[in-house]
Each structure stands twice: as C-alpha cells, then as structure tokens.
PDB file of N, CA and C in Angstrom:
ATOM      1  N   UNK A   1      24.369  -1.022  17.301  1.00  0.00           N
ATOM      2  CA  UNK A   1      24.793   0.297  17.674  1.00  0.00           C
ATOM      3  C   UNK A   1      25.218   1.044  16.408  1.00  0.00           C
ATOM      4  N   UNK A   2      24.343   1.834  16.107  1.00  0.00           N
ATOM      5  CA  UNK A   2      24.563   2.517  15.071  1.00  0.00           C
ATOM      6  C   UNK A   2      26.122   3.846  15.206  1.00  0.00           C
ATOM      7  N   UNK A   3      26.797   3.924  14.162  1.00  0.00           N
ATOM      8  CA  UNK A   3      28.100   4.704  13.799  1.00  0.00           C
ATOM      9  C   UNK A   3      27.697   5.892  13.650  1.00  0.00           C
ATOM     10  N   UNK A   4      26.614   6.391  13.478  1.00  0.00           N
ATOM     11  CA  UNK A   4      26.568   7.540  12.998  1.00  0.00           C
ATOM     12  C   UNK A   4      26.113   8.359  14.045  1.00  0.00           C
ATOM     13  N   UNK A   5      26.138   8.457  14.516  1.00  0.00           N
ATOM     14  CA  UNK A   5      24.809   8.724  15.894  1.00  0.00           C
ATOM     15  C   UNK A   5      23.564   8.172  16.529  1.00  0.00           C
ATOM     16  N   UNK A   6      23.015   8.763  17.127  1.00  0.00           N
ATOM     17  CA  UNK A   6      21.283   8.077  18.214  1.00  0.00           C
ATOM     18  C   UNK A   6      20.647   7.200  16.660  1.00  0.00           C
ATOM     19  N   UNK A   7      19.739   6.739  16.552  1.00  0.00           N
ATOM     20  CA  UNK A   7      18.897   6.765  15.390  1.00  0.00           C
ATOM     21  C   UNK A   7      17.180   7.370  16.272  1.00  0.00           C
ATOM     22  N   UNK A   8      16.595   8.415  15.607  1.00  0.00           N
ATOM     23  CA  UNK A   8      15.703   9.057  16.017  1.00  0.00           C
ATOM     24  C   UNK A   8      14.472   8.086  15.746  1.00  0.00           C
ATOM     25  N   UNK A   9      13.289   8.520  16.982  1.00  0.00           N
ATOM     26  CA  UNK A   9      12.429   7.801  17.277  1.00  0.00           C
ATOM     27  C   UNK A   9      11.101   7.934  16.105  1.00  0.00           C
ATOM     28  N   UNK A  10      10.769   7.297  15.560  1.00  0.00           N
ATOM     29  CA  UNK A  10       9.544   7.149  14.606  1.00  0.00           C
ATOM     30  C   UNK A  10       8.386   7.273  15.794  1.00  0.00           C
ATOM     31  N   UNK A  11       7.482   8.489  15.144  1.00  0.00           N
ATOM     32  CA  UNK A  11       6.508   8.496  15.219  1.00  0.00           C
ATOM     33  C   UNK A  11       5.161   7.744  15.121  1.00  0.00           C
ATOM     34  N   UNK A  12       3.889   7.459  15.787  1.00  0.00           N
ATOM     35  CA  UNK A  12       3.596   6.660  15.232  1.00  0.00           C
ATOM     36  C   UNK A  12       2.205   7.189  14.565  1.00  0.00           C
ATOM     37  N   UNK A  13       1.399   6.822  13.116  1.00  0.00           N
ATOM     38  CA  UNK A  13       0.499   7.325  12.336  1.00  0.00           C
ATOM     39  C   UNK A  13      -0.859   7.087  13.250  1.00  0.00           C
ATOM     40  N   UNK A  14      -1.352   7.767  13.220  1.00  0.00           N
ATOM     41  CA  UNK A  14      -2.882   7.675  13.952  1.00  0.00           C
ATOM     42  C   UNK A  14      -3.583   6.716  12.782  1.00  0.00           C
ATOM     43  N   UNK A  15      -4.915   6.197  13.929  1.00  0.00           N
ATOM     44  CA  UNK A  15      -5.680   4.645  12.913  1.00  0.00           C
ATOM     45  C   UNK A  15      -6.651   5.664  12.469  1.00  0.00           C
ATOM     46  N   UNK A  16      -6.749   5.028  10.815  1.00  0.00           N
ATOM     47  CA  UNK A  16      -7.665   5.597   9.862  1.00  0.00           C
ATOM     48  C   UNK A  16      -9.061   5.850  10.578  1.00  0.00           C
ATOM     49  N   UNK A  17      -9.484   5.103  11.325  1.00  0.00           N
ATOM     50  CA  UNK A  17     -11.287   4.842  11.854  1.00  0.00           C
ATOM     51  C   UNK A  17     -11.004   5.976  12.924  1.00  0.00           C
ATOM     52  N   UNK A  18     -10.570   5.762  13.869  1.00  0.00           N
ATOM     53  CA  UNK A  18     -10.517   6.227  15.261  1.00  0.00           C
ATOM     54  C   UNK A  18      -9.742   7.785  15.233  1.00  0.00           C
ATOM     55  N   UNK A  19      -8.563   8.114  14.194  1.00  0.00           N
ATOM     56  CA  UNK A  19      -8.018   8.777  14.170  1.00  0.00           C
ATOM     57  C   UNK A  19      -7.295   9.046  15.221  1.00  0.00           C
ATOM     58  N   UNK A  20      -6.573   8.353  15.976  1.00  0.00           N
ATOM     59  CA  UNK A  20      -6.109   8.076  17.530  1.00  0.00           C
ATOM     60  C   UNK A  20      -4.988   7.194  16.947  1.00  0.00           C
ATOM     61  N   UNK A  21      -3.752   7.669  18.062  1.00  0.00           N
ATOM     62  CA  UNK A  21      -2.461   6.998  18.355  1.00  0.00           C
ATOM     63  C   UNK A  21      -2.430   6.136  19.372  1.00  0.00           C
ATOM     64  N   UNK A  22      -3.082   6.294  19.997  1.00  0.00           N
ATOM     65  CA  UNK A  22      -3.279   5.560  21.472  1.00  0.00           C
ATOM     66  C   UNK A  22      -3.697   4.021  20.823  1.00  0.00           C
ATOM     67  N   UNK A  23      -4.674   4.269  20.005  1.00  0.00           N
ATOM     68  CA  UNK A  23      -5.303   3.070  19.249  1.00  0.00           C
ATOM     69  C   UNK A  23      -4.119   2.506  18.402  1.00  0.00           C
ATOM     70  N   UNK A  24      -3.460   2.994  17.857  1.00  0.00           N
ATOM     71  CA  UNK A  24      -2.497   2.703  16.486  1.00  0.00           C
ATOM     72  C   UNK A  24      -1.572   1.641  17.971  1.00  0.00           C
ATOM     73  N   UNK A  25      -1.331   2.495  18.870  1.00  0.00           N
ATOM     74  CA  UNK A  25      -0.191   1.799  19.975  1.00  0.00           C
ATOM     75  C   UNK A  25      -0.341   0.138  20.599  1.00  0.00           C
ATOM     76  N   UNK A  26      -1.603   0.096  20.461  1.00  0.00           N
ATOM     77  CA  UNK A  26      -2.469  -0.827  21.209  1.00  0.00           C
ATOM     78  C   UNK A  26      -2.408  -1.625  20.200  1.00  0.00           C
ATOM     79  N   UNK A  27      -2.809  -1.508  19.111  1.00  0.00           N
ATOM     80  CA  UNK A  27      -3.253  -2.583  17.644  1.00  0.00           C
ATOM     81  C   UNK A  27      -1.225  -3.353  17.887  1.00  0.00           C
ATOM     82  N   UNK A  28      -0.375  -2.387  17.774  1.00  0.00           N
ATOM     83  CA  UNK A  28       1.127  -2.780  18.175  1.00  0.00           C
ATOM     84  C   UNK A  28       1.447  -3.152  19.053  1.00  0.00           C
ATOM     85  N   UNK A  29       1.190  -3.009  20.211  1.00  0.00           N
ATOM     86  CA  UNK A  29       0.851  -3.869  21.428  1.00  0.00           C
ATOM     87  C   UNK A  29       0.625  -5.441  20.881  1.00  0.00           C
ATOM     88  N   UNK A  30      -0.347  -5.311  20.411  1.00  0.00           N
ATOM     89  CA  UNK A  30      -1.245  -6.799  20.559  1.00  0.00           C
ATOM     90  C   UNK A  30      -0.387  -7.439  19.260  1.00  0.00           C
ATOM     91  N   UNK A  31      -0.069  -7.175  18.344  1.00  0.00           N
ATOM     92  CA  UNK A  31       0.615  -7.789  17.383  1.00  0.00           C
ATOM     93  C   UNK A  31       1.430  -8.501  17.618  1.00  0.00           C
ATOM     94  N   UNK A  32       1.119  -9.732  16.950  1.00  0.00           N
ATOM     95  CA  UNK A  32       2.508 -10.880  17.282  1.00  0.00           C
ATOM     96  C   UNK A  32       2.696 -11.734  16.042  1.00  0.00           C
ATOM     97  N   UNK A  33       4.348 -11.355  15.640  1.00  0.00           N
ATOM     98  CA  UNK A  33       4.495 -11.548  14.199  1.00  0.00           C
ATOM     99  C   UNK A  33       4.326 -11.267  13.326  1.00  0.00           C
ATOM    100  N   UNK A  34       4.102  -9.860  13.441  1.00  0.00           N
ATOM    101  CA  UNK A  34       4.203  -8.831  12.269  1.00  0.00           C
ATOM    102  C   UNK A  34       2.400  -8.995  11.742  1.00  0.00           C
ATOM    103  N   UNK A  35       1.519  -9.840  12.597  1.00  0.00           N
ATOM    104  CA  UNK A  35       0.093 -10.192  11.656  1.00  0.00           C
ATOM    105  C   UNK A  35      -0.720  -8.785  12.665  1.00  0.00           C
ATOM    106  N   UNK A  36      -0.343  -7.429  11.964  1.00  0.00           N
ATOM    107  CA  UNK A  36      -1.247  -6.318  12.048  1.00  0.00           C
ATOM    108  C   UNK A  36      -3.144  -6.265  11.968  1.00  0.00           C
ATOM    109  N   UNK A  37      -3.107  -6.977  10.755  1.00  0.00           N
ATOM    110  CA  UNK A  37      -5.018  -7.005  10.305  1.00  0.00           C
ATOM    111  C   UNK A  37      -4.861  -7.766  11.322  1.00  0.00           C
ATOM    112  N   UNK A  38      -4.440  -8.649  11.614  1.00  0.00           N
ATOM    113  CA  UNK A  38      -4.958  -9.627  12.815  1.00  0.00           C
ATOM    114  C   UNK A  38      -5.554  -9.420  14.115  1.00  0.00           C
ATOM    115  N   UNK A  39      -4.449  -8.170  14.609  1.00  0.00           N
ATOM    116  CA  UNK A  39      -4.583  -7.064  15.983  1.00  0.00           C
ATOM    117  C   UNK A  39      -5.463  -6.264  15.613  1.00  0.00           C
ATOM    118  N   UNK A  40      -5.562  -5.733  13.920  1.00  0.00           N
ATOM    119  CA  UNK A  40      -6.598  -4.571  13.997  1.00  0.00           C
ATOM    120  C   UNK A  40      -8.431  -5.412  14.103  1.00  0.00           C
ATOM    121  N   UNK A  41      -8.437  -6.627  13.868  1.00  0.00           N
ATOM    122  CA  UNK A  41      -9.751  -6.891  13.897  1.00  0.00           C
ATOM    123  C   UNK A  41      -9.849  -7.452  15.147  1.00  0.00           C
ATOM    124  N   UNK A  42      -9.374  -7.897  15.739  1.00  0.00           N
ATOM    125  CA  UNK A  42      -9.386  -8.065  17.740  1.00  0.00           C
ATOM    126  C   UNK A  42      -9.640  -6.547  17.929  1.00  0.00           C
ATOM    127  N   UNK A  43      -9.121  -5.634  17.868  1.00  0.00           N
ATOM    128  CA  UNK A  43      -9.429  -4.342  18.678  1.00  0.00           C
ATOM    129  C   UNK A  43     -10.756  -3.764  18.574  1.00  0.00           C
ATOM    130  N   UNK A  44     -10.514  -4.004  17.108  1.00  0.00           N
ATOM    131  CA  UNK A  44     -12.421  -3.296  16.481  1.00  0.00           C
ATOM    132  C   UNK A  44     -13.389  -4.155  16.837  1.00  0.00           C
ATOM    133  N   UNK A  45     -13.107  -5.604  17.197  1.00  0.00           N
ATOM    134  CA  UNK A  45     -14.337  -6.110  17.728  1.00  0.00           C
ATOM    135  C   UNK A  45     -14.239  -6.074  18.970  1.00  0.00           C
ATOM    136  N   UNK A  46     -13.542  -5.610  19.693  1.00  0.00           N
ATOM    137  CA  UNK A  46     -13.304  -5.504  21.083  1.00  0.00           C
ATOM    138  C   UNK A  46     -13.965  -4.445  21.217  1.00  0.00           C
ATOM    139  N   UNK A  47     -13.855  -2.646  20.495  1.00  0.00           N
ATOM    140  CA  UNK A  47     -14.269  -1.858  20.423  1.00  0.00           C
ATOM    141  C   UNK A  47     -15.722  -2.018  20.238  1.00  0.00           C
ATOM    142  N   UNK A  48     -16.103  -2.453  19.585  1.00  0.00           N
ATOM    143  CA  UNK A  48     -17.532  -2.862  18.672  1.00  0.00           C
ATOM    144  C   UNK A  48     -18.498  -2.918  20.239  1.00  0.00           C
ATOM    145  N   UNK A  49     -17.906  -4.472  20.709  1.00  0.00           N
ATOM    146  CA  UNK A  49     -17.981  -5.122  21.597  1.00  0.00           C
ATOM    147  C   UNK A  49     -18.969  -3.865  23.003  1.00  0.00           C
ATOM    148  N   UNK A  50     -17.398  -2.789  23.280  1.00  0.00           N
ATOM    149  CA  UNK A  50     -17.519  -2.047  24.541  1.00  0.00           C
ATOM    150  C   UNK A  50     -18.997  -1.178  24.035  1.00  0.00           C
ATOM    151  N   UNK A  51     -18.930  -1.007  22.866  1.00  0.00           N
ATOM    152  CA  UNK A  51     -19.975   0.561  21.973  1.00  0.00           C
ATOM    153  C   UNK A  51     -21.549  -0.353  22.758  1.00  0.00           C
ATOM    154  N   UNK A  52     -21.491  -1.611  22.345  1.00  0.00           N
ATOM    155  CA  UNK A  52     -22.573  -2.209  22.244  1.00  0.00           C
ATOM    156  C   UNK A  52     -23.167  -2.613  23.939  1.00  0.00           C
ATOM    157  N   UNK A  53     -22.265  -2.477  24.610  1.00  0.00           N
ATOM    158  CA  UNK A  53     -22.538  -2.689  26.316  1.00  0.00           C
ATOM    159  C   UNK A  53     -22.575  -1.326  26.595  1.00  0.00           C
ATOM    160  N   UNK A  54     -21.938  -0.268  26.474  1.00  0.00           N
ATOM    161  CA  UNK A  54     -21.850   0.876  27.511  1.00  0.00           C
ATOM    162  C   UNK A  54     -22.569   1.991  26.763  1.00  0.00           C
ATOM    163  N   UNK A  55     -22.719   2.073  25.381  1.00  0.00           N
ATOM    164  CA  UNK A  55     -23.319   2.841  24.748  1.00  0.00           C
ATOM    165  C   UNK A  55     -22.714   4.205  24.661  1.00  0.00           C
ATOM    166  N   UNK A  56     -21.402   4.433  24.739  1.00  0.00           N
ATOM    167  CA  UNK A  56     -20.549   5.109  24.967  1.00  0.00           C
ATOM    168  C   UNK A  56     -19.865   5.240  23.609  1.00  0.00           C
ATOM    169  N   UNK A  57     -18.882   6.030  22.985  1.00  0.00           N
ATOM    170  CA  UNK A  57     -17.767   5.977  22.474  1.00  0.00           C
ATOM    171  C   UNK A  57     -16.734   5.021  22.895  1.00  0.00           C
ATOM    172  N   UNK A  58     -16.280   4.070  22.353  1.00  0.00           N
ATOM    173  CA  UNK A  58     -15.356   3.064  22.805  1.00  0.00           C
ATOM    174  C   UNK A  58     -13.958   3.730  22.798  1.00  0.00           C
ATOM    175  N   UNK A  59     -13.451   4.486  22.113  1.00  0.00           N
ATOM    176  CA  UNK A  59     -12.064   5.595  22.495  1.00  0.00           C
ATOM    177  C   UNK A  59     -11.992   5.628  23.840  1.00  0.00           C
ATOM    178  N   UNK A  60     -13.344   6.401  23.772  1.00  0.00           N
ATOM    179  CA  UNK A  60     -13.357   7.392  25.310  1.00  0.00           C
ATOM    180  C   UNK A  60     -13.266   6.754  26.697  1.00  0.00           C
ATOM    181  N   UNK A  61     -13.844   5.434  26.229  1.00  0.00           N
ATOM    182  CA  UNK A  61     -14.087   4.495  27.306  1.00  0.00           C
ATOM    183  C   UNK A  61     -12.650   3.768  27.661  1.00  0.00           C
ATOM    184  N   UNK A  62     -11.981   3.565  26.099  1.00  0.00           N
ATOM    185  CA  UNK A  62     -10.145   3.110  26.478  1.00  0.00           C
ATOM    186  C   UNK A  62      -9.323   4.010  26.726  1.00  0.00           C
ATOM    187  N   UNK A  63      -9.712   5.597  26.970  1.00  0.00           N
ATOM    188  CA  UNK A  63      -8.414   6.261  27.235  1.00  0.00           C
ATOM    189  C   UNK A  63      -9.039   6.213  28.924  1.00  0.00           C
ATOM    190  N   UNK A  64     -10.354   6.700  29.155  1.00  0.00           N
ATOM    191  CA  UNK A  64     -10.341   6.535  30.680  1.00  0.00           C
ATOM    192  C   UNK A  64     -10.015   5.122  31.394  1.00  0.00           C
ATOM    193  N   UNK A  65      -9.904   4.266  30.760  1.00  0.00           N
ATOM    194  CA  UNK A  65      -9.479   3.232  31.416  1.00  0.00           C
ATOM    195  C   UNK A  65      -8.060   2.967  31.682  1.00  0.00           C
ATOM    196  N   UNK A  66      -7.281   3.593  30.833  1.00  0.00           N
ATOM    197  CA  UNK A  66      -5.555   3.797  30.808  1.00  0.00           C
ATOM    198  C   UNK A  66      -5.436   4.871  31.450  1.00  0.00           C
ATOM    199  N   UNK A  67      -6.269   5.647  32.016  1.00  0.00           N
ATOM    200  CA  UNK A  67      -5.698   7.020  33.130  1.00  0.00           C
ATOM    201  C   UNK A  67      -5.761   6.578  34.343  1.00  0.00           C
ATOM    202  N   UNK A  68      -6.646   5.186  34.507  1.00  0.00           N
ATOM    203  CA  UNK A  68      -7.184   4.625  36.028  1.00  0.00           C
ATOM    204  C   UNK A  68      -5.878   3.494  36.054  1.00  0.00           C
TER     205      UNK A  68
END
C-alpha cells in the first residue's frame, strides 16, 4: 500500500508486428515467469497457424473471437 497515493495504471505498448494491444495483452496473458519471447513465439505461431487455415488476417480473426 503505497503512502503517497493510488499508484496509476501503466499503459500497455502495442506489438511491433501487429501493432495491436489486444495482442501485447495476450503475449502477457500467456507469460509465465517473466519468459516474454517465449509467449511471443507461441502467439505468432499460433497466429501463423490461424493465417494458414482461414486465409484471413489472424488479428481480425482474434478480436472476433473475443467479442463472441
């Protein structure tokens, strides 16, 4: 409990490739133990993965799937 007041909420940086927060959230999601590259290459081959079945944008395909 901080003395000084609230401590304000950090923003979070959009991912270099995708340019998306939603993505940056998810890569943090999946992280366990601080091993980031770890989450970021699960996502991108996960991504890779969806591009190569649906022929779609893989973003587009994970934000409509988080609105359902």
């Amino acid at each position: 409990m901080p003395r000084k007041g609230p401590v304000p909420k950090r923003d979070v940086l959009p991912d270099p490739i995708y340019n998306s927060k939603i993505f940056t959230k998810l890569v943090n999601q999946l992280m366990w133990d601080g091993k980031k590259s770890l989450a970021e290459k699960i996502c991108y081959g996960a991504f890779e993965i969806v591009q190569s079945k649906t022929r779609r944008e893989p973003l587009e395909v994970f934000e409509e799937a988080m609105k359902n």
